[in-house]
Protein backbone atom coordinates (compact mmCIF):
# COMPACT_ATOMS: atom_id res chain seq x y z
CA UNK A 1 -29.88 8.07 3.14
CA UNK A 2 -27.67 6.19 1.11
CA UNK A 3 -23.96 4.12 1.57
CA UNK A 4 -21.94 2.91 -1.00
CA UNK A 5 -19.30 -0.07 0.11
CA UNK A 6 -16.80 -0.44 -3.42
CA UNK A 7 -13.98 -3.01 -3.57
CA UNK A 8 -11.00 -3.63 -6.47
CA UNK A 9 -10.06 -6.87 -4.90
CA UNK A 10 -10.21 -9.03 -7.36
CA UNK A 11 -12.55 -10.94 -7.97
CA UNK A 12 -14.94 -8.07 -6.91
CA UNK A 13 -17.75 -9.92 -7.36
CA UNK A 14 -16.80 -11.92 -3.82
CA UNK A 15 -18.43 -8.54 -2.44
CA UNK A 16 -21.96 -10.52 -2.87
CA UNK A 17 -20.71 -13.36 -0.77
CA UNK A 18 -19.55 -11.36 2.25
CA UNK A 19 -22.62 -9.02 2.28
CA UNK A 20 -25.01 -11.70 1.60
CA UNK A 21 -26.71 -10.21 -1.17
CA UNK A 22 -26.87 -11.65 -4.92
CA UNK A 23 -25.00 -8.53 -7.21
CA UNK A 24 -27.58 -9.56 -9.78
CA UNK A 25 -30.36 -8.85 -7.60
CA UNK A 26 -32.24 -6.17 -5.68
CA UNK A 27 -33.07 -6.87 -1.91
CA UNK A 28 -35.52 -5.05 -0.05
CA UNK A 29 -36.20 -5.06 3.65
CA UNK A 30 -38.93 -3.81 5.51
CA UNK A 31 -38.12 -1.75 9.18
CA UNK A 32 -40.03 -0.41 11.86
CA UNK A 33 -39.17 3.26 10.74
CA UNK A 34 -39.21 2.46 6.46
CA UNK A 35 -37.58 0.06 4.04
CA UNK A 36 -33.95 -0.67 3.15
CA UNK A 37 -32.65 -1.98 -0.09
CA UNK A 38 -29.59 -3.39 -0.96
CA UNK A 39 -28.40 -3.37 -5.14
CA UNK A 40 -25.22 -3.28 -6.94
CA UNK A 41 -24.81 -0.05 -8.92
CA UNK A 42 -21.72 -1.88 -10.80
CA UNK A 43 -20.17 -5.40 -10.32
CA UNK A 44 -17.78 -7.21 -12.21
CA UNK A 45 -14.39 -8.81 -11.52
CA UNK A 46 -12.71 -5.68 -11.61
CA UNK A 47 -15.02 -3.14 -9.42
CA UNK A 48 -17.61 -4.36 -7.95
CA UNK A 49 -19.84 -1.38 -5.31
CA UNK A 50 -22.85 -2.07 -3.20
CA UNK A 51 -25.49 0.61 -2.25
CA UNK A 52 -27.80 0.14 1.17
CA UNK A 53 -30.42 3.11 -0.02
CA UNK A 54 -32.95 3.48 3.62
CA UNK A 55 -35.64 5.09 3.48
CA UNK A 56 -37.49 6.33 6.29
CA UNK A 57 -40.93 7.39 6.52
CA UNK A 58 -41.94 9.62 9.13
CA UNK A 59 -45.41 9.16 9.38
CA UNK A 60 -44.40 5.39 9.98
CA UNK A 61 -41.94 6.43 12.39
CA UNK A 62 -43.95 8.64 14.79
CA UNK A 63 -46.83 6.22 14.52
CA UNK A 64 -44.70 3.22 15.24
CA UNK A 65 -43.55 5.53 18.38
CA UNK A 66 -39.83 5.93 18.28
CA UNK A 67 -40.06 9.36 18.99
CA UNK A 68 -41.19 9.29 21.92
CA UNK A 69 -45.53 10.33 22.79
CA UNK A 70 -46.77 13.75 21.61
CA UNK A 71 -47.37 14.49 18.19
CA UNK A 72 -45.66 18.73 16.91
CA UNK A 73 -44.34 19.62 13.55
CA UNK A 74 -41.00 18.74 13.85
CA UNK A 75 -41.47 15.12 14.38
CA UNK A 76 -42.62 14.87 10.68
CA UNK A 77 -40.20 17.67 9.31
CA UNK A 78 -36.62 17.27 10.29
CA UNK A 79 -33.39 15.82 8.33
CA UNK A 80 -34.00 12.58 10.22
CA UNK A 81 -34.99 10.95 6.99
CA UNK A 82 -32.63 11.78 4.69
CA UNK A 83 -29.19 12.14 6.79
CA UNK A 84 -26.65 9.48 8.12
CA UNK A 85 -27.66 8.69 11.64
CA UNK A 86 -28.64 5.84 14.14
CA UNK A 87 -31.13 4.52 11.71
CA UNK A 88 -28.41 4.00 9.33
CA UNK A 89 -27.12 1.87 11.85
CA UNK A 90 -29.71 0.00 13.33
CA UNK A 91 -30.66 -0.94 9.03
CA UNK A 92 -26.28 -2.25 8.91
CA UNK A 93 -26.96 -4.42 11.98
CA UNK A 94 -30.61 -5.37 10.72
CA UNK A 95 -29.84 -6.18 6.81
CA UNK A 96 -25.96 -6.35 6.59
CA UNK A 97 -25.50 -8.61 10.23
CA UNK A 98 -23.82 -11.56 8.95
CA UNK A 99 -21.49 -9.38 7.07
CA UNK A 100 -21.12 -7.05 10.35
CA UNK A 101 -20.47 -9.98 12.69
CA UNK A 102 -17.63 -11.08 10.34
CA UNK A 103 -19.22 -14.10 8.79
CA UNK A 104 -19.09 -15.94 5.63
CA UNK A 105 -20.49 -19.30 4.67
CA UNK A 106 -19.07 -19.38 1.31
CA UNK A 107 -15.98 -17.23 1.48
CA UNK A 108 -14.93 -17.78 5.35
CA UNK A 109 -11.69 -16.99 4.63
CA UNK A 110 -12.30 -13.41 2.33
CA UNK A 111 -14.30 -12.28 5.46
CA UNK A 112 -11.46 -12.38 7.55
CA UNK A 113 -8.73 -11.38 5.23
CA UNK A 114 -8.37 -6.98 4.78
CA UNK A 115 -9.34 -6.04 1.29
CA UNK A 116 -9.27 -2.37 -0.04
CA UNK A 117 -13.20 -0.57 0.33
CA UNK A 118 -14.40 2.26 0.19
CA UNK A 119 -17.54 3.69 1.57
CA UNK A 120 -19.11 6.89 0.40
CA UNK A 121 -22.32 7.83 3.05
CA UNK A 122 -24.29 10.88 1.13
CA UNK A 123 -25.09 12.94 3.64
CA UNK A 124 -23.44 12.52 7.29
CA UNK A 125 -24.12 15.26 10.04
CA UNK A 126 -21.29 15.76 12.15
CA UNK A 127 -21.50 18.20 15.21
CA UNK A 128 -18.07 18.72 15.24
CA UNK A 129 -17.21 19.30 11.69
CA UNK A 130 -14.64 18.11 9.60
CA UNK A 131 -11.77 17.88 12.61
CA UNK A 132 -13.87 15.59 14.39
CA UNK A 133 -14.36 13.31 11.69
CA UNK A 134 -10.61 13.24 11.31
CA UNK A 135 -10.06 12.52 14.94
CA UNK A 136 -12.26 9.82 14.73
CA UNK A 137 -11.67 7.70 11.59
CA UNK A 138 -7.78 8.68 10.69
CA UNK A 139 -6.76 6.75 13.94
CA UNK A 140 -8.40 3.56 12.52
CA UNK A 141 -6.28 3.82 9.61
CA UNK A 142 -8.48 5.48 6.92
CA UNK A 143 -7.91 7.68 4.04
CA UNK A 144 -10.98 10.62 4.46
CA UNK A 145 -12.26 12.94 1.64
CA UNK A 146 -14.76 15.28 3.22
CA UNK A 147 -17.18 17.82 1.06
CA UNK A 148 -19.11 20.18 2.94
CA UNK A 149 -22.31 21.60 2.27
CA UNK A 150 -23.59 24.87 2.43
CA UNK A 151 -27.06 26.12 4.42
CA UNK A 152 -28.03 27.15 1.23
CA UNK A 153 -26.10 28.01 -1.87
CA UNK A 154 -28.08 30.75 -2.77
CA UNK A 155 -27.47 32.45 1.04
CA UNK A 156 -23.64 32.16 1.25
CA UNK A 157 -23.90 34.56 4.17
CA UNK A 158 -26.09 31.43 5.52
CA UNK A 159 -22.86 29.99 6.37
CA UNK A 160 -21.93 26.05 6.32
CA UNK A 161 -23.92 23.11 7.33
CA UNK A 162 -23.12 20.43 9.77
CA UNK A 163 -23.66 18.29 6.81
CA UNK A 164 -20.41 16.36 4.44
CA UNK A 165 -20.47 13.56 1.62
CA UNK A 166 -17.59 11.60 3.51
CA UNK A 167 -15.72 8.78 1.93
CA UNK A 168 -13.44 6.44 3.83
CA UNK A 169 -10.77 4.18 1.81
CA UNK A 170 -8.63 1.61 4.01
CA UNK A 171 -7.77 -1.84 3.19
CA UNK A 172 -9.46 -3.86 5.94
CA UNK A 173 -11.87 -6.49 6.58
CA UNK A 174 -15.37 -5.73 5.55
CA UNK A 175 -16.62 -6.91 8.83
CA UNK A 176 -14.49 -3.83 10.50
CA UNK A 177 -15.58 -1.40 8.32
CA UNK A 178 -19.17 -1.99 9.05
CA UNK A 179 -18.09 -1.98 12.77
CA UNK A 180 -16.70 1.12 12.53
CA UNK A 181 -19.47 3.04 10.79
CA UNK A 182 -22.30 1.11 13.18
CA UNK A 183 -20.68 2.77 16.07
CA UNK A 184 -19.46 6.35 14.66
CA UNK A 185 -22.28 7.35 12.52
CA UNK A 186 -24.35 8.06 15.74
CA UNK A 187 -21.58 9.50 17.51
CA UNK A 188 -20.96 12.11 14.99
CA UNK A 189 -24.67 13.14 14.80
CA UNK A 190 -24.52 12.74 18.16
CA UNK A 191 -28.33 12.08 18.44
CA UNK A 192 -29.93 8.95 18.60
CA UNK A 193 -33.37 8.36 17.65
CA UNK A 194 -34.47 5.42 20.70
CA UNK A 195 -33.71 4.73 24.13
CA UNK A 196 -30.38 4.47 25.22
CA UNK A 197 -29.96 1.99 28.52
CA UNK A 198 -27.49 -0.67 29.70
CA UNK A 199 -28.30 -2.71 26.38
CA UNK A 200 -26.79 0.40 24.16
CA UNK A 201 -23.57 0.05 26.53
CA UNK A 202 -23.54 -3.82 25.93
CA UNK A 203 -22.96 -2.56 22.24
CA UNK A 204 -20.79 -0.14 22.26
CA UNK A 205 -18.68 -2.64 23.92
CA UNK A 206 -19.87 -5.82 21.89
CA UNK A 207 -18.88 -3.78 18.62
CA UNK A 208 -15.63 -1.47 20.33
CA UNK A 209 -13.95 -4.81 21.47
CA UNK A 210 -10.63 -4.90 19.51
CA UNK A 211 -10.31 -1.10 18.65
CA UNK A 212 -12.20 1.30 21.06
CA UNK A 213 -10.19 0.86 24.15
CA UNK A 214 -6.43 1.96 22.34
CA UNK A 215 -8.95 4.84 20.47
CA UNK A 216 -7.42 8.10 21.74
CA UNK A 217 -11.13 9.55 21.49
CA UNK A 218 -12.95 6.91 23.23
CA UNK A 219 -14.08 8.94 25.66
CA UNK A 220 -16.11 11.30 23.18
CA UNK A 221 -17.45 7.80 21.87
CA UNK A 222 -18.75 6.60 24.53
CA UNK A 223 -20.09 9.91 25.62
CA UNK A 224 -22.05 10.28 22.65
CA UNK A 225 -22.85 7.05 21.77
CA UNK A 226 -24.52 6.75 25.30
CA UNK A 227 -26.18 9.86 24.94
CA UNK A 228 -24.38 12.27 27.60
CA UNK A 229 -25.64 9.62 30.02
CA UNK A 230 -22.66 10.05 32.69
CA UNK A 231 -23.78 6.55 34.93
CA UNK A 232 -23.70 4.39 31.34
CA UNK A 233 -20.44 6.14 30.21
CA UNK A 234 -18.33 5.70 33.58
CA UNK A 235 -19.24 2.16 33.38
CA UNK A 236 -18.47 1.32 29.93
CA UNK A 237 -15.16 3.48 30.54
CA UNK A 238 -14.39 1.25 33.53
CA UNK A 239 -14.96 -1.80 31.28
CA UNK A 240 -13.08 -0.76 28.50
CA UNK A 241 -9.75 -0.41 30.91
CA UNK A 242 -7.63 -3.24 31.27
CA UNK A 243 -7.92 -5.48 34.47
CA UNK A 244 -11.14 -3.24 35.38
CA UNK A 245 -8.81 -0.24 36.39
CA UNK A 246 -11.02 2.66 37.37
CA UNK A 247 -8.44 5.08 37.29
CA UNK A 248 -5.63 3.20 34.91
CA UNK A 249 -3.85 6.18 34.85
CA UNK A 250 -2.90 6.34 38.66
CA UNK A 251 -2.45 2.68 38.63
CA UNK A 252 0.07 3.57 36.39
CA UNK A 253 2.07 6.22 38.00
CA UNK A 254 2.30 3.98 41.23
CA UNK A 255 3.80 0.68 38.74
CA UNK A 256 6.24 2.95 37.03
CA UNK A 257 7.34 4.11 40.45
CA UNK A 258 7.47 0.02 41.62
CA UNK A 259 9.47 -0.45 38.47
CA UNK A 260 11.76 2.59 38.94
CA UNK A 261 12.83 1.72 42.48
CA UNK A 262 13.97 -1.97 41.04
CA UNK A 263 15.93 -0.54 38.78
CA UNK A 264 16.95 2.89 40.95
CA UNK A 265 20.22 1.06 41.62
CA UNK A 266 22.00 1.26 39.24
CA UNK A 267 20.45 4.31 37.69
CA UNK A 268 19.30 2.45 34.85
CA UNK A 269 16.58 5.13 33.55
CA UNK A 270 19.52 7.64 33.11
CA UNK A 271 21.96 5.00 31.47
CA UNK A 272 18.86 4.60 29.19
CA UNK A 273 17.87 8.14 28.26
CA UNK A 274 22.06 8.83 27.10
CA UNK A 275 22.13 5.60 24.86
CA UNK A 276 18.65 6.74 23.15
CA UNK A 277 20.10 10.21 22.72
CA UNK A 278 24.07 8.91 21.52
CA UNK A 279 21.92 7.05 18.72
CA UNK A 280 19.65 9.67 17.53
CA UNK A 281 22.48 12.53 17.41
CA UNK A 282 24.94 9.69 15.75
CA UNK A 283 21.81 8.71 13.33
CA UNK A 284 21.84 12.57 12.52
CA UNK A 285 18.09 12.53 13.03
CA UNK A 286 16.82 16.35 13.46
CA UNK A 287 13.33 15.29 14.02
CA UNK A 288 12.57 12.81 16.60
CA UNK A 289 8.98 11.14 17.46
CA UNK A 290 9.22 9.92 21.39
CA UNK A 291 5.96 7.46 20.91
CA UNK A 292 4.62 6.30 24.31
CA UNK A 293 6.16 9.63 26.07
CA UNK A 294 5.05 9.37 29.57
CA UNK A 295 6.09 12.50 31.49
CA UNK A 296 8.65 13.57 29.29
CA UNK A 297 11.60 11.91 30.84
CA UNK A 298 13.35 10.82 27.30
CA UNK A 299 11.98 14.32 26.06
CA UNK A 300 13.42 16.71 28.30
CA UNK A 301 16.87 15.15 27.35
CA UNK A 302 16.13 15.89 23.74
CA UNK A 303 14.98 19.66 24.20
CA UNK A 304 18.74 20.13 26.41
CA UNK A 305 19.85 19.07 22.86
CA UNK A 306 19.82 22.04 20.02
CA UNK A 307 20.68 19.46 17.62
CA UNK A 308 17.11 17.98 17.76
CA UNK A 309 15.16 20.80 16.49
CA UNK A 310 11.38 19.07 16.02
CA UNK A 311 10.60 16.69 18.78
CA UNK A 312 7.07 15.18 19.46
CA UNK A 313 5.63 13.53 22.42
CA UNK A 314 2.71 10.67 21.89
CA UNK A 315 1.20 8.96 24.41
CA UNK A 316 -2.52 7.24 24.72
CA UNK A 317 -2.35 8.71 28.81
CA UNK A 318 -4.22 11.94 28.75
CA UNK A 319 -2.50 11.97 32.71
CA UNK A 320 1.14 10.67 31.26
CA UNK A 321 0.90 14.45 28.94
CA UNK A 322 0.03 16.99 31.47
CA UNK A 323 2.28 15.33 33.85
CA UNK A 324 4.72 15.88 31.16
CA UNK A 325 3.78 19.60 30.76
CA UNK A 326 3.95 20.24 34.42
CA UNK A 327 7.54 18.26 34.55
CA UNK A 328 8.73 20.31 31.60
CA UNK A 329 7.69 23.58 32.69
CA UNK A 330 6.26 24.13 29.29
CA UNK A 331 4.83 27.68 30.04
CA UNK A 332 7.99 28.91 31.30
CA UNK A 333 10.14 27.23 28.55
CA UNK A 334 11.64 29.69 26.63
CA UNK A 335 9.69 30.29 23.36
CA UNK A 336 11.97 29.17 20.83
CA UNK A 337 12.74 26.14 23.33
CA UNK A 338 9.18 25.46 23.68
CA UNK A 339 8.36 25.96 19.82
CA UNK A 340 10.38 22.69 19.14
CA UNK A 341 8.16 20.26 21.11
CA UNK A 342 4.37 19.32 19.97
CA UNK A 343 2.56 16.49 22.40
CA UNK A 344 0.16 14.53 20.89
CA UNK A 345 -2.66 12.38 22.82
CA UNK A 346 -2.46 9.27 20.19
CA UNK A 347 -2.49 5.18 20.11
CA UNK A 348 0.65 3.33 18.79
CA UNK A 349 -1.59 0.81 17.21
CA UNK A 350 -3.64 3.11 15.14
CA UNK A 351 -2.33 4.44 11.80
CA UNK A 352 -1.73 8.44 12.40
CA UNK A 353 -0.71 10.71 9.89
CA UNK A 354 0.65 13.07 12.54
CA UNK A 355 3.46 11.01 12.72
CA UNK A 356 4.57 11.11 9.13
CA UNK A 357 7.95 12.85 8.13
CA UNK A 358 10.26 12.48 11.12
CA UNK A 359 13.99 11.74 10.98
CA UNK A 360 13.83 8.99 13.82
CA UNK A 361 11.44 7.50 16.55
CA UNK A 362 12.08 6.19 20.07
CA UNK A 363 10.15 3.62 21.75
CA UNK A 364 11.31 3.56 25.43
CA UNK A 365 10.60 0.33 27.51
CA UNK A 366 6.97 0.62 25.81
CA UNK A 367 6.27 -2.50 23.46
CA UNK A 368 6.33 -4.90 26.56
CA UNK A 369 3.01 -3.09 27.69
CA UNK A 370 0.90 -3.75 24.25
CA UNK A 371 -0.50 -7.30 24.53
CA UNK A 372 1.12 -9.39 21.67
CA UNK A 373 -1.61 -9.95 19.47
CA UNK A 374 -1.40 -6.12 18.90
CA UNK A 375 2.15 -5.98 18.26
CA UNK A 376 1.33 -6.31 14.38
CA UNK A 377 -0.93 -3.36 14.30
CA UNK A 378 2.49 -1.24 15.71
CA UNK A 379 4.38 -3.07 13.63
CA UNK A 380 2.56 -1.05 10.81
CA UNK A 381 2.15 1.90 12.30
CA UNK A 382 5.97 2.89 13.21
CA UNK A 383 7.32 0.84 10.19
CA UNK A 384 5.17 0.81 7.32
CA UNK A 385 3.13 4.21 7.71
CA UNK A 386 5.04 6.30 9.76
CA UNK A 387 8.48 4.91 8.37
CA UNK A 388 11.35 6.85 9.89
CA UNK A 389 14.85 6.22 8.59
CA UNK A 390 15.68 5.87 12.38
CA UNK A 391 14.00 3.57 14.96
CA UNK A 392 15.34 3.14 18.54
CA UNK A 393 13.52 0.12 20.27
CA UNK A 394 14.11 -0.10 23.96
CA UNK A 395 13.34 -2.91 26.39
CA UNK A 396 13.98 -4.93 29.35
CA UNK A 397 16.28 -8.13 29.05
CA UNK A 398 14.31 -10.78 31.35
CA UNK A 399 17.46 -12.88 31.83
CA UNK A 400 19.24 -9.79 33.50
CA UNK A 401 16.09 -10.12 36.22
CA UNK A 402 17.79 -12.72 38.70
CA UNK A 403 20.13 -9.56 39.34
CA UNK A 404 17.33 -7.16 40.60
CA UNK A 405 17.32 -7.22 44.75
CA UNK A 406 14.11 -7.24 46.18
CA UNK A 407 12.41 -8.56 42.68
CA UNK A 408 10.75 -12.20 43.12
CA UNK A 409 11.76 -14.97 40.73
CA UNK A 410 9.27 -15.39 37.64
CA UNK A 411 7.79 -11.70 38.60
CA UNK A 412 8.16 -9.17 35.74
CA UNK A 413 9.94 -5.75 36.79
CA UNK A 414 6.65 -3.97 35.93
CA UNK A 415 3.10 -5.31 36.88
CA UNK A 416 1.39 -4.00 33.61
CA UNK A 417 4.00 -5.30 31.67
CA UNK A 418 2.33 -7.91 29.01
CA UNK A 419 5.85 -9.46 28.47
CA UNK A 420 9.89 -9.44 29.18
CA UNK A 421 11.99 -10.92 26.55
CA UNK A 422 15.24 -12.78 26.67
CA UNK A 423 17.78 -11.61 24.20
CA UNK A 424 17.00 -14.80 21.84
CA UNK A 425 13.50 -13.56 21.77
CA UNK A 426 14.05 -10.00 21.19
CA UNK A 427 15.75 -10.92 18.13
CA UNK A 428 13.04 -13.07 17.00
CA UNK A 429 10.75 -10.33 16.98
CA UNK A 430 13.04 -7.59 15.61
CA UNK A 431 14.56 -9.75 12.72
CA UNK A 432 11.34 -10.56 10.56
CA UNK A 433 9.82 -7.06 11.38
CA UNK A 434 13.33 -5.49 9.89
CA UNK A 435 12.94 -7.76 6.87
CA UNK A 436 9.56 -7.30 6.62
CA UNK A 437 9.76 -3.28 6.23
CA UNK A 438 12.87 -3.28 4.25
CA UNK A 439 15.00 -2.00 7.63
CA UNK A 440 18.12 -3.30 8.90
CA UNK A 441 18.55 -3.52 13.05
CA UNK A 442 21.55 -3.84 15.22
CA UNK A 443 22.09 -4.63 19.11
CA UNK A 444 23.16 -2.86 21.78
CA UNK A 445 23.81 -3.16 25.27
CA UNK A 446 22.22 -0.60 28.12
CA UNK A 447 23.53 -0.82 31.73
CA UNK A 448 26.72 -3.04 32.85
CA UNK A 449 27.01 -5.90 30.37
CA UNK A 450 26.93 -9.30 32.59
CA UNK A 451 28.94 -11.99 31.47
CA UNK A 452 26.08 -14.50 31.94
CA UNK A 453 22.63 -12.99 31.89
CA UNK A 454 23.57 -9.71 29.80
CA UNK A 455 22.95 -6.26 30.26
CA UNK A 456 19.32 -4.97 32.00
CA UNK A 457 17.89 -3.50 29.06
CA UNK A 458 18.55 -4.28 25.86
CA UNK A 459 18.27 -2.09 22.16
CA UNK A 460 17.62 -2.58 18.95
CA UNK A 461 18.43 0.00 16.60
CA UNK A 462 16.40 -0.12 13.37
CA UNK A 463 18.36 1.69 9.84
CA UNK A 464 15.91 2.22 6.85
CA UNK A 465 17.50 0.18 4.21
């Protein structure tokens, strides 16, 4: 089985320094199941690829025991050693671990910095087919060129295989890259050649921290990666949530309700919904993306309105989306009604292609839930890859809090809320990320406008410059 990592940044050659491995050299590696070796088909300061070749031998491998006791056939003939699958990953953590773990001793900087690569695995099984490999990569941002492969090109009746030469192209750290491919080359064979206990889950979560939690198919990961085992998967589920949430979905439902009886005064959610809508119909915007949906409040207003005639629904709550089908009476919606709304399950910190094209997005009293060290990573995703001329950025005012009955000083309005901003702040956030995308961004008041602490939510209303 064979990967191919290629970079352009220049100089190329720095490749050597984050993998470890001398370009001008050829380093071999002896495993428990065969031998891996690391060379550099091309290097210089423009292009500069490295190739992990593995090669597994199966009498070595049923000998050493990693199948399992009982020698039959199909221990010794299989595609175990010639496609993409967990001994691909065990040789990235075995002979590529400094680069995997992010390290550097000569170029500590390069290894954190995001560089474009490339990786081109030969032969990659995925039980799932080319959709699943899509579901699983495209959220974390990467190009994907997938080639299929026939059974057998002289039986076309034979059908296709489960079988693609996959290439992935992103600008990231190297460190990542390896990440992801350590954790979803398994997953999409969905086979794993050893024992899978409480030390796999440590891993999964060792190697998901950062990304798999906000993965809208980390469910499937874990599942697979943990080998349908349901005890190991609940738990690293449960781990994964924040705060240790078992069920962070319910926990939800019952702190929007908290939040919405703070605020039920002054009928602040409805106030809310008609600013969000007066922009988008004044914007002219005939597509609208309403990223973090929940159940559809912000939604059904826009399907009431024929001028909106594409609207779609994202939100990382697989709850939040059927709630939002049962609240909006989808299957009795009238058809052409119905035809102009598409819910997607999706993160707002992964890059997603789904959201490309629309007129305008909303993002209703959402950012103050993402932690702020993953702010940047939405940043990108609304502004730089998704890009709508239109963005409508709702959220609450935390000087207008002194005015809530009933809400305890220095408490936020919402107990998963990761942050409430003052109007000074708000504009330090918006300001740079306008300038920064080439977007100007305006102000405006939502609720009853108090003299002294301002209105309860406040908006900023991003124009594509």
């Amino acid at each position: 089985m064979l990967l191919t990592i290629t970079t352009t940044a220049r100089p190329a050659t720095d490749l050597g320094f984050l993998l470890h491995k001398n370009p001008s050299a050829v380093r071999s590696v002896d495993l428990a199941f065969g031998a891996a070796h690391v060379f550099y088909p091309e290097a210089t300061d423009e292009r500069c690829t490295a190739a992990l070749l593995l090669e597994v031998d199966p009498v070595k491998l049923v000998r050493g025991g990693a199948k399992g006791e009982g020698a039959s056939v199909d221990q010794y003939v299989n595609d175990r050693p010639y496609a993409a699958s967990s001994f691909l990953s065990v040789a990235i953590a075995q002979v590529l671990g400094t680069a995997l773990g992010g390290r550097s001793k000569d170029r500590p900087e390069l290894a954190a910095s995001a560089i474009p690569l490339v990786a081109r695995i030969a032969a990659l099984p995925c039980r799932g087919g080319e959709a699943l490999l899509r579901r699983l990569f495209e959220p974390l941002g990467y190009e994907i060129r997938a080639e299929g492969h026939a059974l057998d090109a002289r039986f076309p009746a034979w059908g296709e295989s489960a079988y693609f030469t996959v290439t992935l192209a992103a600008t990231v750290c190297l460190s990542d890259l390896l990440t992801h491919l350590y954790v979803l080359i398994p997953v999409l064979d969905d086979e794993k050649h050893y024992w899978v206990g409480e030390e796999e889950m440590e891993k999964l979560l060792r190697h998901g921290a950062g990304w798999l939690v906000a993965h809208p198919e980390r469910e499937l990961i874990a599942r697979r990666y943990l080998k349908h085992q349901r005890g190991l998967m609940r738990d690293a589920l449960a781990r994964l949530a924040p705060e240790d949430d078992p069920d962070p979905d319910a926990t939800r439902e019952v702190r929007d309700e908290g939040e919405a009886s703070i605020e039920r005064r002054i009928s602040l959610n409805e106030q809310r919904m008609g600013a969000v809508v007066a922009v988008l119909r004044g914007a002219g915007a005939k597509s609208v993306l309403d990223l973090g949906c929940g159940e559809g409040k912000l939604l059904r207003a826009l399907l009431d309105d024929p001028a909106f005639e594409r609207i779609v629904g994202m939100d990382a709550s697989h709850r939040a989306l059927e709630r939002a089908r049962e609240r909006l009476r989808i299957d009795r919606m009238a058809p052409m009604k119905a035809a102009r709304l598409t819910l997607l399950h999706g993160s707002l910190v992964y890059r997603d292609k789904r959201l490309a094209g629309a007129d305008a997005a909303a993002v209703v009293e959402v950012i103050e839930h993402l932690d702020a060290d993953r702010l940047g990573a939405f940043e990108r995703v609304l502004f730089e890859f998704a890009r709508p001329a239109t963005v409508v950025v709702t959220t609450p005012n935390a000087e207008h809090n002194v005015r809530f009955e009933g809400l305890p000083a220095g408490r936020f309005r919402h107990a998963d809320h990761r942050f409430e901003w003052t109007r000074a702040e708000f504009c330090a956030w918006a300001e740079p990320v306008a300038a920064r995308f080439g977007y100007g961004v305006r102000y405006l008041p939502v609720g009853p406008d108090d003299a002294e602490v301002g209105p309860p939510t406040q908006m900023g209303v991003f124009t594509r410059g």
